[in-house]
Protein backbone atom coordinates (compact mmCIF):
# COMPACT_ATOMS: atom_id res chain seq x y z
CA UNK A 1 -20.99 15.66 -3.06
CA UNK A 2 -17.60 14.40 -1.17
CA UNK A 3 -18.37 17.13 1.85
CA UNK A 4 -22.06 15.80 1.95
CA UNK A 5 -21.58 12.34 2.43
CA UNK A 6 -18.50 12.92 4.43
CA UNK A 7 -20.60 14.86 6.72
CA UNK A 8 -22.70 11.65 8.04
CA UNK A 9 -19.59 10.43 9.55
CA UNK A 10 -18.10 10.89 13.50
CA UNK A 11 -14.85 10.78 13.12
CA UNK A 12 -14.00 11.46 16.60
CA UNK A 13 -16.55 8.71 17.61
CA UNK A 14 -14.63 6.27 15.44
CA UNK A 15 -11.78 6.47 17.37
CA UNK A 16 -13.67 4.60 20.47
CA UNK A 17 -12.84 1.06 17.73
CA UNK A 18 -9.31 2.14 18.13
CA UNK A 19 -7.66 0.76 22.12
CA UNK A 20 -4.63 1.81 21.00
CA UNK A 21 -5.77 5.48 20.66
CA UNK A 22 -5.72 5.41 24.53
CA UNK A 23 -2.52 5.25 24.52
CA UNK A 24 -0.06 7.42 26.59
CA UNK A 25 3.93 8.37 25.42
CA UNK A 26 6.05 9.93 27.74
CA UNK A 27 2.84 11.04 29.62
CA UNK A 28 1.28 12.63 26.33
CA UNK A 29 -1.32 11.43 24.80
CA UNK A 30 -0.71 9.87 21.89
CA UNK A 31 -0.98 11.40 18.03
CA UNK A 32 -0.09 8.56 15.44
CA UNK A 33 0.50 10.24 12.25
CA UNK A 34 2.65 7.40 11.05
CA UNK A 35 -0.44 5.22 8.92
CA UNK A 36 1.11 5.01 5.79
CA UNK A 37 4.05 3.02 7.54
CA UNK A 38 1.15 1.13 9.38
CA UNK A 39 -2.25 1.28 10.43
CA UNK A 40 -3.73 0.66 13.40
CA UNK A 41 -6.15 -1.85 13.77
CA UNK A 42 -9.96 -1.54 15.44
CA UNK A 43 -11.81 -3.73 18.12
CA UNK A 44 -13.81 -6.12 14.98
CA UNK A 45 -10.37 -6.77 13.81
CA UNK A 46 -8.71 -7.86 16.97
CA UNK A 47 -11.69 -9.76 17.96
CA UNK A 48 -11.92 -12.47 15.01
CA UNK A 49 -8.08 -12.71 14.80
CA UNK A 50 -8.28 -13.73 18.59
CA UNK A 51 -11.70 -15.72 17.64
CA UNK A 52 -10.09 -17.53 15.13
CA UNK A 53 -7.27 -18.48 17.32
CA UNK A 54 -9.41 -19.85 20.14
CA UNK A 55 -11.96 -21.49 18.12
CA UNK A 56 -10.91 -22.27 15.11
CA UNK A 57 -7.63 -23.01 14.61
CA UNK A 58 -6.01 -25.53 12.17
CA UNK A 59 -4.23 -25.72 8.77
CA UNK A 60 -6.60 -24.71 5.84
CA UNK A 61 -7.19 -27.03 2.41
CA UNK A 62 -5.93 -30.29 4.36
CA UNK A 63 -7.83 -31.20 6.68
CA UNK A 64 -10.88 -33.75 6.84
CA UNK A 65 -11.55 -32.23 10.49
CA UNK A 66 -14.14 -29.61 11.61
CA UNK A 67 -11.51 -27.35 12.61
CA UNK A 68 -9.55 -27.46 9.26
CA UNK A 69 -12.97 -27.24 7.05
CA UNK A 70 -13.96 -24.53 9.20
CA UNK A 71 -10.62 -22.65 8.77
CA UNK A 72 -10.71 -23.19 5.15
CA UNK A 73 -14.25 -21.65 4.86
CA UNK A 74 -13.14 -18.50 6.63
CA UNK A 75 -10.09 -18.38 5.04
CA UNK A 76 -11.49 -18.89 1.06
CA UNK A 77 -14.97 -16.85 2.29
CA UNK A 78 -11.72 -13.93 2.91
CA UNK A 79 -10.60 -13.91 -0.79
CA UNK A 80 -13.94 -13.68 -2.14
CA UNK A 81 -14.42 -10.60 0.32
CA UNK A 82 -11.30 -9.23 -1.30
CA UNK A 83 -12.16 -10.15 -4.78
CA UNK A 84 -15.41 -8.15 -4.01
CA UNK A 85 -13.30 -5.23 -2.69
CA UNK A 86 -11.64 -4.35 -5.64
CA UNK A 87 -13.83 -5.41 -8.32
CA UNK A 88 -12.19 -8.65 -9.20
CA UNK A 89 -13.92 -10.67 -12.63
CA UNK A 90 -13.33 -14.07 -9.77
CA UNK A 91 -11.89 -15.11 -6.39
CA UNK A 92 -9.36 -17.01 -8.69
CA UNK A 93 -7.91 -13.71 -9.21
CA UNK A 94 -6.67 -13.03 -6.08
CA UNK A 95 -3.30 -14.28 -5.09
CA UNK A 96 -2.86 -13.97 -1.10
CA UNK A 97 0.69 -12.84 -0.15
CA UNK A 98 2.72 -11.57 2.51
CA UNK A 99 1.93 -7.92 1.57
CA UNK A 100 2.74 -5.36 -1.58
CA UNK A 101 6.61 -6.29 -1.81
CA UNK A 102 5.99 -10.27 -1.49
CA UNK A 103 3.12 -9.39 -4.71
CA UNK A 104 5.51 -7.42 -6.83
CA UNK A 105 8.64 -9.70 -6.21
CA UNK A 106 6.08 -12.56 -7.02
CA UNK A 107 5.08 -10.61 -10.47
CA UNK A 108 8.93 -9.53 -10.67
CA UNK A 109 10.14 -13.19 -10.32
CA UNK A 110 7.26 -15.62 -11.65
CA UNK A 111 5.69 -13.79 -14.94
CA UNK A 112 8.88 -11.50 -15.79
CA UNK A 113 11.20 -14.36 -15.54
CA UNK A 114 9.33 -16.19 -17.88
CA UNK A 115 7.50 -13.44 -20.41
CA UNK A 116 10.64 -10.69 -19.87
CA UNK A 117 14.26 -10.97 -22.08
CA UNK A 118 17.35 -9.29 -22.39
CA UNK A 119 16.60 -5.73 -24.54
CA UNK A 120 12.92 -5.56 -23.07
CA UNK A 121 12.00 -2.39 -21.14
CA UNK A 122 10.49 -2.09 -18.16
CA UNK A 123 8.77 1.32 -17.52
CA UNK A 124 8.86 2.56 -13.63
CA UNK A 125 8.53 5.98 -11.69
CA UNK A 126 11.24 8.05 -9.91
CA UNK A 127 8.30 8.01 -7.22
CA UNK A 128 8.56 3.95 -6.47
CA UNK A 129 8.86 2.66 -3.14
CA UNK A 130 11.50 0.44 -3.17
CA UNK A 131 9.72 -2.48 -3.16
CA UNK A 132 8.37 -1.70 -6.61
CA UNK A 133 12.19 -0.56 -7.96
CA UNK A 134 14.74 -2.95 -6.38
CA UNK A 135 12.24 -6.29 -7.54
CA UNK A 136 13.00 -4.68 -11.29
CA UNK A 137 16.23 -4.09 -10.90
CA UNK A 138 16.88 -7.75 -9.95
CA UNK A 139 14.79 -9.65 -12.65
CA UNK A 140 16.78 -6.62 -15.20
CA UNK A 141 20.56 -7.87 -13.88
CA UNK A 142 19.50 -11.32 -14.21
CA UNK A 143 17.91 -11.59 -17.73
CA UNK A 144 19.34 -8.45 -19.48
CA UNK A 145 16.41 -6.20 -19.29
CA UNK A 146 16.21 -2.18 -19.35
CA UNK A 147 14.53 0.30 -16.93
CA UNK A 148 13.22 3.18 -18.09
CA UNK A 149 11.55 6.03 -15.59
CA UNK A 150 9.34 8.48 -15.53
CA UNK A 151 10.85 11.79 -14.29
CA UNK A 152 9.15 13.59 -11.29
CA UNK A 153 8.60 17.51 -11.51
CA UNK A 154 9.45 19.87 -8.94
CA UNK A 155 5.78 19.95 -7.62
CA UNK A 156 5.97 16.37 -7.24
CA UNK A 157 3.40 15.49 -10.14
CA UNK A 158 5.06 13.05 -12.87
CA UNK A 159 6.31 14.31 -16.18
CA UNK A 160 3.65 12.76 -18.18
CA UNK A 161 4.11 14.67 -20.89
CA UNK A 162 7.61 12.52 -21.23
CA UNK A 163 5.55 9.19 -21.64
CA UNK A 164 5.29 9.32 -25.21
CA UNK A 165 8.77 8.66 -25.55
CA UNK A 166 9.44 6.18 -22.44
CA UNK A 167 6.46 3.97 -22.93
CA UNK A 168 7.13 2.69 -26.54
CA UNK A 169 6.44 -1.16 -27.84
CA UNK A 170 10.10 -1.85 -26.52
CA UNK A 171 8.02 -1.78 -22.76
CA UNK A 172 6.74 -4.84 -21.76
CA UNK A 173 5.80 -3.86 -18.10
CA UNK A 174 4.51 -0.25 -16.57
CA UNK A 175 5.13 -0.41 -12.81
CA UNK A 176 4.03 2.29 -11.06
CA UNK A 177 2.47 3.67 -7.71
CA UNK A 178 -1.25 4.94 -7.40
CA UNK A 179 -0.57 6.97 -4.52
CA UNK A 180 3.37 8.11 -3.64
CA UNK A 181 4.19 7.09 0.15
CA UNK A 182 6.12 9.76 0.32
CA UNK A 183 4.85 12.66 -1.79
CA UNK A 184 1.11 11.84 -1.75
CA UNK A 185 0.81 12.94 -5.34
CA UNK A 186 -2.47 10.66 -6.97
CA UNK A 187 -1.25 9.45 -10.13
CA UNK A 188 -4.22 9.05 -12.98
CA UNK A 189 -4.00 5.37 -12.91
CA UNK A 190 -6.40 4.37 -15.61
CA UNK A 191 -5.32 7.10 -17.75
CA UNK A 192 -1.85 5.62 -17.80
CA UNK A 193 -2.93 1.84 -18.09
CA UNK A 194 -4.60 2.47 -21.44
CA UNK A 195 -1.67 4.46 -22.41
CA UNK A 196 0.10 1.29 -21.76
CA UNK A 197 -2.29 -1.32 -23.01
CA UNK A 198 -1.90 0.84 -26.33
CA UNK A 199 1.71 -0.19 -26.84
CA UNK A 200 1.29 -3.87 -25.70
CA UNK A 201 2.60 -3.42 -22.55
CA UNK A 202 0.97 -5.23 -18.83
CA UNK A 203 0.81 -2.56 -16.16
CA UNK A 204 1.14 -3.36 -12.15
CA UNK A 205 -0.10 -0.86 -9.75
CA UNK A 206 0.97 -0.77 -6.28
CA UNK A 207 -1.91 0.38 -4.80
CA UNK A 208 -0.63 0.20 -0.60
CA UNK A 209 -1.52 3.88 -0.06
CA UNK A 210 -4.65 3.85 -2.07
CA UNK A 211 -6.48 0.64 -1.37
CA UNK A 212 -8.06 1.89 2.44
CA UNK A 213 -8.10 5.31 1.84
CA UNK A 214 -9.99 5.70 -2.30
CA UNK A 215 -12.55 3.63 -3.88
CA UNK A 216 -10.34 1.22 -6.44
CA UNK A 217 -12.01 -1.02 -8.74
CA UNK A 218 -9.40 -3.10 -10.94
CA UNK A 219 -11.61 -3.50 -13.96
CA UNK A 220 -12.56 0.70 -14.46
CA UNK A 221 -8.75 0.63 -14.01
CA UNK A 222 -7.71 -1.40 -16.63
CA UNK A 223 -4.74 -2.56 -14.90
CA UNK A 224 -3.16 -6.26 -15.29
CA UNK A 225 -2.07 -6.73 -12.03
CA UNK A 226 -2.60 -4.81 -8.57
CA UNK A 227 -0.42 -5.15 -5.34
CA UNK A 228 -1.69 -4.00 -1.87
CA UNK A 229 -0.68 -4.81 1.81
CA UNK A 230 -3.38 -5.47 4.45
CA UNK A 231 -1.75 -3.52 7.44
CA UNK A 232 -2.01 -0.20 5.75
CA UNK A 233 -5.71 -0.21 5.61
CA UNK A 234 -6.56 -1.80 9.53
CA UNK A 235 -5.63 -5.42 9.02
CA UNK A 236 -2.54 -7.28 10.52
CA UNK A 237 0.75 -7.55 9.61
CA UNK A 238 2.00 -9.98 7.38
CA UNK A 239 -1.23 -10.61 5.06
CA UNK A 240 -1.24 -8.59 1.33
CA UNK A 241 -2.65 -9.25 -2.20
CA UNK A 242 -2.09 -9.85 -5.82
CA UNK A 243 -4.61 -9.23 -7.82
CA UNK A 244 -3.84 -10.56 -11.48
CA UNK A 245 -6.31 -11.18 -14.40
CA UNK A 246 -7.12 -14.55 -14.78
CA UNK A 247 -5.53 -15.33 -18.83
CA UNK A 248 -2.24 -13.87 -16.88
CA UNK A 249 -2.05 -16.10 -13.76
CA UNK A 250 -3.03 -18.72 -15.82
CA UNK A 251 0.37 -18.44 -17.89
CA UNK A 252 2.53 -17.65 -15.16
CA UNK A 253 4.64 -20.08 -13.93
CA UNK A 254 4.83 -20.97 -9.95
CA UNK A 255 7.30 -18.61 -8.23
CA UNK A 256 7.77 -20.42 -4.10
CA UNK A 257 7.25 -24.34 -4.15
CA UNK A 258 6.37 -26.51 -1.56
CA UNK A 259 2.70 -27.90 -0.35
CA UNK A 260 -0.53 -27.27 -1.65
CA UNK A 261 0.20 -25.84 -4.61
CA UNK A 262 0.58 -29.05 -6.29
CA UNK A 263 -1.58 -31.49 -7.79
CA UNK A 264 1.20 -34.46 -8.38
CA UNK A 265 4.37 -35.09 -7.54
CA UNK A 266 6.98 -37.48 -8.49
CA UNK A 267 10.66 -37.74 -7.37
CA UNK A 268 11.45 -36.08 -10.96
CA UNK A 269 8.55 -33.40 -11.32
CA UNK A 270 5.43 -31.76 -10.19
CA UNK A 271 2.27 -30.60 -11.96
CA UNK A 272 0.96 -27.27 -10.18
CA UNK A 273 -2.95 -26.17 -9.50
CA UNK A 274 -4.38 -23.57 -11.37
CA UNK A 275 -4.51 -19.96 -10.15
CA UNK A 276 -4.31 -19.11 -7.01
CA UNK A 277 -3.16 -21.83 -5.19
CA UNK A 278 -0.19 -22.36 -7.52
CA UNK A 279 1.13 -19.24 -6.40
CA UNK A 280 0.81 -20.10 -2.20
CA UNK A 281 3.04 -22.64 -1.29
CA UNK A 282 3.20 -23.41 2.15
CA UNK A 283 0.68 -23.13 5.43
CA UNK A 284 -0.70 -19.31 4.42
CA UNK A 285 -0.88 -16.52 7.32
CA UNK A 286 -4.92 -17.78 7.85
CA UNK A 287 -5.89 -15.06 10.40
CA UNK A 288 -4.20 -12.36 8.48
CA UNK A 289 -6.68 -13.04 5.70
CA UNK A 290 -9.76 -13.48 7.96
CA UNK A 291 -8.69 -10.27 9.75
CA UNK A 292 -8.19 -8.66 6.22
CA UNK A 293 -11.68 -9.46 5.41
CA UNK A 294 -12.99 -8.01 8.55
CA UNK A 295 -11.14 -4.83 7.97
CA UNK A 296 -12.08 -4.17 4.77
CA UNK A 297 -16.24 -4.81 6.28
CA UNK A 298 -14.70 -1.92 8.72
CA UNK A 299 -13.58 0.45 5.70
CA UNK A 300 -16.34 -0.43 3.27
CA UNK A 301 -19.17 0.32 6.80
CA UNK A 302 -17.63 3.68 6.77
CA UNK A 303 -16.97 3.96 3.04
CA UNK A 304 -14.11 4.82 0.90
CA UNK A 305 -15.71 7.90 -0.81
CA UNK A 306 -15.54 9.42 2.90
CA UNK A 307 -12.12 8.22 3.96
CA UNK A 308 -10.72 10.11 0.82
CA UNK A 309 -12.59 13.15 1.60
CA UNK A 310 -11.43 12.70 5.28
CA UNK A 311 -7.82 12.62 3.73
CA UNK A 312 -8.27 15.52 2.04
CA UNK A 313 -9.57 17.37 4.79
CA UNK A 314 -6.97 16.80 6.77
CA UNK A 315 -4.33 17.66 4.37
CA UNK A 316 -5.72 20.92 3.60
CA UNK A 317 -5.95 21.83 6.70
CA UNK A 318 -2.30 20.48 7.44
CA UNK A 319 -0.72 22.41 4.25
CA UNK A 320 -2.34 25.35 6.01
CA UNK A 321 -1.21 25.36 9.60
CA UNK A 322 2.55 23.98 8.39
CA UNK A 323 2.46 27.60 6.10
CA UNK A 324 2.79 29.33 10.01
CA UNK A 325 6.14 26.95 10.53
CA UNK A 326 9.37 29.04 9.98
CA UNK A 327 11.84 27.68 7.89
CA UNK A 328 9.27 24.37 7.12
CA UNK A 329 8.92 23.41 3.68
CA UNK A 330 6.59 20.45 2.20
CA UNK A 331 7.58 18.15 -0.34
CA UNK A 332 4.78 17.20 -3.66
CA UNK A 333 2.14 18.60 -4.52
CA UNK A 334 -0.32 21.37 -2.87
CA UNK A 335 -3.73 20.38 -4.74
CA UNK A 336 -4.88 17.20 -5.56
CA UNK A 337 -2.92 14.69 -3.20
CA UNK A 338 -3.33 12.02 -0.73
CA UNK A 339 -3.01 12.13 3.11
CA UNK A 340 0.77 11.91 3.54
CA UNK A 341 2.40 15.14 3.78
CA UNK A 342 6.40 15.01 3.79
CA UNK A 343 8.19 18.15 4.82
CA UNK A 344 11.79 19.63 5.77
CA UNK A 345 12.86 21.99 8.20
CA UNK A 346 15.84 24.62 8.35
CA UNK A 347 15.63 24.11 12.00
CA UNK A 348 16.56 20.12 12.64
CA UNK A 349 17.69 16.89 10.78
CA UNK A 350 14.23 14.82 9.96
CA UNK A 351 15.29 12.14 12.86
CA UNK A 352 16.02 14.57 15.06
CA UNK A 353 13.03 16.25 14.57
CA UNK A 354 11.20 12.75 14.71
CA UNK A 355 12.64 12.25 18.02
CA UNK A 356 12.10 15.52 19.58
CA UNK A 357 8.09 15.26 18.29
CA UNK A 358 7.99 11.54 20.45
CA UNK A 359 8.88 13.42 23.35
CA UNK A 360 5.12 14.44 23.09
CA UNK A 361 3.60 11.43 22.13
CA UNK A 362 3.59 12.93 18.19
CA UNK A 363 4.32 9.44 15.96
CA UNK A 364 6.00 10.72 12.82
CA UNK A 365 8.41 9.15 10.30
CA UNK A 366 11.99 10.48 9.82
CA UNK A 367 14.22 9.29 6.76
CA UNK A 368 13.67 8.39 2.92
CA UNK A 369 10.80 6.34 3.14
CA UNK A 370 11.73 3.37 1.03
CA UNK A 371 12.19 6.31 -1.66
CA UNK A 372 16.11 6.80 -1.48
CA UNK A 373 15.72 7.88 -5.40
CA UNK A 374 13.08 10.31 -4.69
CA UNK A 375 14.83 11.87 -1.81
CA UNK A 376 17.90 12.14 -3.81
CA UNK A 377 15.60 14.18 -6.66
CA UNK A 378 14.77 16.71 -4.01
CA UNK A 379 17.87 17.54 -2.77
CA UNK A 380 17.65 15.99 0.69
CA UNK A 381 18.69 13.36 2.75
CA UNK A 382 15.10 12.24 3.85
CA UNK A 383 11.90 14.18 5.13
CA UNK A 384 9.47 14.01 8.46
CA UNK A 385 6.27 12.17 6.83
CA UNK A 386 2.75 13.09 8.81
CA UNK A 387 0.44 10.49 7.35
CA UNK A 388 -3.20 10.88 8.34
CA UNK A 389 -6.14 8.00 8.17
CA UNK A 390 -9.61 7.80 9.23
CA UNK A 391 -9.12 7.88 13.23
CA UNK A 392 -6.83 11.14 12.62
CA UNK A 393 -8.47 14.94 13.43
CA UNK A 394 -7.63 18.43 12.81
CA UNK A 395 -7.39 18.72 16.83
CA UNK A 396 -4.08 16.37 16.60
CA UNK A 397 -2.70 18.22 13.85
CA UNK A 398 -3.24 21.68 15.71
CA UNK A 399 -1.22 19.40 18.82
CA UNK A 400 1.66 18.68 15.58
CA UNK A 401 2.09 22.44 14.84
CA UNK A 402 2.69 23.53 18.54
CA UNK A 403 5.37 20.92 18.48
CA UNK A 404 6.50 22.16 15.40
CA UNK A 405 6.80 25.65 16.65
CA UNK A 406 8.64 24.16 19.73
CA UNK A 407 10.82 22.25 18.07
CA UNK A 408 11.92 25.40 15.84
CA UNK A 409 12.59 27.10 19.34
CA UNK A 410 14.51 23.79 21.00
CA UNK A 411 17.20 23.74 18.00
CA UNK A 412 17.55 27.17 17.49
């Protein structure tokens, strides 16, 4: 079924939306294979972010003027968009932040400081970024807390078999990734939210790899809250969401203050708005969230069912060509994973490798990914990460492996 409607789609054609795909490096042409660092973004996108900027710019929620009231309508049309992306009950769900770390902190900071005490546990992954580990580790110094983790397996999978003895009524909070950023291991998301819902505890999902490339609905996930940034999935920089259910928001305290999220205030206190505005305090990044909207009409035009098959594609393919590197080894799992492939090699350090590949216009990642943990599981200092999206083709990955093979010749 995947191959069939994955089949309808020109994936070479799509790259035409991409200008930057034109692009030359040290008179190569380029290969980005660095997408789960950052997307790049396609023609719709750039074109309302520079629309709203020359027609339509002014502060949002303040304003009597037609340029305010039209921001605003963009801007609030951009949540619902999102709310309708992932499956959200209400736009009064959706939180708009920064991007995944701003969401977690937000969660980290704003419900755990209040709902979270000294002797609770809070249940992570030795797979988290680091923006869903150090925000825990904080709020667990501050108020006495425990972390508790889920062991990763030499295949890169997670020990789940361990879970009946981590995630006990002691855990208030399951944090854990959908889709590893550095192992591309798929984690079995609503299997491990009812797990968690069994025991009392809220679950968080940091769904930055997963939201652009799988379909994700919240509610057939069962989670509590869901944190995802825009510019891995063709939107700009700087614009992310929180998705929390609405009983949840609606007990959780303000985390940033300042305007708009208030409804009074006095020189001695303030009474907050309800959910969502209580939780975005200041003037908001307005065409990040009209160019999120836009992207996800790009993503949802081409359809998530076909991305992921896409992503598998490629890494199949990938795992297969890589197996014709000497002395290259790859890092999680074989079957079943997303499209981010990390991998070592006997023949160079991963930034020296990383630099050597940008001599040929080949944009990889070098180092520990946010995952210094993960890394230190494995047994190495970092990886090279090749991280494929929807503009990416097997022709570019054939390019990779002849740098590959050169690159085992240059540092021998």
């Amino acid at each position: 079924m995947h191959k069939a409607a994955s089949s309808r789609v020109d994936w070479s054609a799509l790259r035409e939306d991409f200008p930057i795909l034109r692009e030359c490096v040290n008179g190569h042409p380029l290969i980005y294979f660095d997408s789960a660092a950052s997307s790049q973004k396609p023609r719709n996108v750039l074109d309302v972010v520079r629309n709203y900027y020359e027609h339509e710019n002014a502060n949002v929620h303040r304003g009597l003027h037609a340029l305010s009231m039209r921001a605003t309508e963009h801007y609030e049309k951009s949540r619902q968009r999102v709310a309708d992306f992932i499956g959200a009950a209400s736009a009064d769900e959706i939180v708009l932040t920064r991007g995944t770390t701003e969401s977690i902190n937000l969660v980290a900071q704003a419900w755990g400081g209040k709902f979270l005490h000294a002797g609770d546990a809070i249940l992570l992954t030795e797979m988290e970024h680091h923006s869903n580990l150090v925000s825990w580790q904080l709020l667990a110094e501050r108020i006495g807390a425990r972390l508790r983790f889920v062991p990763v397996r030499d295949d890169g999978t997670l020990e789940l078999e361990k879970l009946s003895s981590l995630l006990t009524p002691e855990v208030k909070m399951f944090a854990f990734t959908h889709v590893s950023n550095s192992l591309g291991t798929i984690n079995p998301v609503a299997d491990l939210c009812q797990k968690a819902r069994a025991v009392g505890a809220l679950t968080l999902v940091d769904a930055a790899q997963s939201i652009g490339h799988m379909p994700l609905n919240v509610q057939e996930l069962g989670c509590d809250f869901i944190a995802f940034s825009g510019h891995k999935m063709c939107a700009p920089t700087g614009i992310g969401v929180l998705y929390g259910r609405s009983d949840i928001l609606a007990a959780t305290p303000p985390w940033h203050g300042g305007g708009e999220m208030i409804t009074s205030v006095t020189l001695e206190k303030s009474s907050f708005k309800k959910p969502p505005h209580r939780f975005e305090a200041g003037t908001p990044n307005i065409a990040g969230a009209i160019g999120l909207a836009a992207a996800i009409d790009y993503v949802e035009g081409i359809g998530r069912t076909e991305i992921f098959q896409h992503d598998i594609d490629l890494a199949t393919y990938s795992l297969k060509r890589m197996a014709e590197v000497p002395g290259l080894r790859v890092i999680g799992p074989i079957k079943e994973r997303g499209g981010v492939i990390s991998f070592v090699m006997d023949a160079a350090h991963p930034h020296d490798l990383t630099t050597f590949a940008d001599r040929y216009g080949l944009a990889l990642r070098g180092g520990h990914h946010c995952n210094q943990p993960l890394m230190r599981r494995f047994g190495v200092p970092g990886t090279s990460r090749a991280s494929f999206y929807l503009y990416s083709t097997r022709d570019e990955i054939d390019r990779m492996i002849d740098i590959l093979q050169n690159a085992v010749r240059f540092f021998k």
